[in-house]
Protein backbone atom coordinates (compact mmCIF):
# COMPACT_ATOMS: atom_id res chain seq x y z
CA UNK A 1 49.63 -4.02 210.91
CA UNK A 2 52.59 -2.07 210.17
CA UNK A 3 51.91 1.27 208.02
CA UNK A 4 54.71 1.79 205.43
CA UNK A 5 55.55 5.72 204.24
CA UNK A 6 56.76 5.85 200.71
CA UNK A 7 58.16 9.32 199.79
CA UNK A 8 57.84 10.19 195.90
CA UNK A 9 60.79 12.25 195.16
CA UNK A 10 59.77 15.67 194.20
CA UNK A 11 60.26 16.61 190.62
CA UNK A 12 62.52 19.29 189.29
CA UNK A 13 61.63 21.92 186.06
CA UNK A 14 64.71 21.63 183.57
CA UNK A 15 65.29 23.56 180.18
CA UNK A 16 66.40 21.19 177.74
CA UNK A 17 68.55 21.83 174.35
CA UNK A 18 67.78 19.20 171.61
CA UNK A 19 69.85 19.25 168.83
CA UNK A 20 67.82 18.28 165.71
CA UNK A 21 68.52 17.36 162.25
CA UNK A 22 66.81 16.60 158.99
CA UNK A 23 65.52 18.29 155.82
CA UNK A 24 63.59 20.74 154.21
CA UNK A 25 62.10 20.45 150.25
CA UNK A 26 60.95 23.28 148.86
CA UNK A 27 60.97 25.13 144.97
CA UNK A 28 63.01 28.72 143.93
CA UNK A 29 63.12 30.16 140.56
CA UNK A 30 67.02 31.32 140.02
CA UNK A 31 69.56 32.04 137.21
CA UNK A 32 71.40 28.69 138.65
CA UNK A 33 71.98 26.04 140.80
CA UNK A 34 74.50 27.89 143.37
CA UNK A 35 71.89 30.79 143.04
CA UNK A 36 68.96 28.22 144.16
CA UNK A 37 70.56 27.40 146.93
CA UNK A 38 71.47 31.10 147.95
CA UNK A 39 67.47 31.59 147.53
CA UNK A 40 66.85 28.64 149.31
CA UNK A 41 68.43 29.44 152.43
CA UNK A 42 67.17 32.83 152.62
CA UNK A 43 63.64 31.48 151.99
CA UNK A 44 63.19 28.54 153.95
CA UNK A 45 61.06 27.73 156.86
CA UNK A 46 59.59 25.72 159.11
CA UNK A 47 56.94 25.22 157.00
CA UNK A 48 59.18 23.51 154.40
CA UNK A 49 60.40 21.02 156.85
CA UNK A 50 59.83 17.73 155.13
CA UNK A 51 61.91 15.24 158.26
CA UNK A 52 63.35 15.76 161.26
CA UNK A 53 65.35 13.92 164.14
CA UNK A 54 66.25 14.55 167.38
CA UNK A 55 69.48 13.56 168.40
CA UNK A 56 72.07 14.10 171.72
CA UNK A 57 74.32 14.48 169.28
CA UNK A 58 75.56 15.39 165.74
CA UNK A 59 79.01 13.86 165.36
CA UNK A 60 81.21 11.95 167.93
CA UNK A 61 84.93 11.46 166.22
CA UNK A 62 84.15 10.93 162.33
CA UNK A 63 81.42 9.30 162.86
CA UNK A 64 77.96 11.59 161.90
CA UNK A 65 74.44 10.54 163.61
CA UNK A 66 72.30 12.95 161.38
CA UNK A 67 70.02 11.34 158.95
CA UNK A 68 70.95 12.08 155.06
CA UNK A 69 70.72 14.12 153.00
CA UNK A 70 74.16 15.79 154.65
CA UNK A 71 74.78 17.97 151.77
CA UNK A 72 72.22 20.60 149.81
CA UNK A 73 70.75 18.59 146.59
CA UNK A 74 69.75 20.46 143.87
CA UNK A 75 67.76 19.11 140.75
CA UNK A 76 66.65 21.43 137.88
CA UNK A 77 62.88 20.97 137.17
CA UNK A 78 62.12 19.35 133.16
CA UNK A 79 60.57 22.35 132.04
CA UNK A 80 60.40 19.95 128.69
CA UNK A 81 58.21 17.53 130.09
CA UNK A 82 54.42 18.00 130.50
CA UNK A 83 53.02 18.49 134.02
CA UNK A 84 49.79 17.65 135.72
CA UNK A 85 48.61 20.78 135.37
CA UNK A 86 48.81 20.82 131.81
């Protein structure tokens, strides 16, 4: 009976780059919206990641693969209506 060799190619280490893109949610107190997002981005962490995707690639042309939100959202918190705390 013939004995057959197979050869399992030897693997190689490699550092890989991952772009990523998604979102974070978290809460500031500021004078204003432009000054909420100043806070924000001085603020934010890891910790307030809320999604994220990994992608080979952000944009190819005009065309964007990140998931939305692509712009910062900001929305002023009711301080009118009654919260669960209360």
């Amino acid at each position: 009976m013939k004995e057959y060799k197979y050869t399992i190619p030897s693997l190689k280490e490699y550092y890989v780059i991952i772009p990523v893109a998604g979102h974070a949610y978290l809460s500031v107190e500021a004078e204003s919206e432009s000054h909420a997002i100043d806070k924000a981005l001085e603020v934010v962490t890891i910790d307030n990641v809320e999604t994220w995707e990994p992608l080979e690639e952000f944009n190819r042309g005009n065309f964007c693969f990140c998931p939305k939100p692509w712009k910062v959202h900001v929305e002023l918190v009711d301080v009118d209506e009654p919260s669960d705390q209360d």
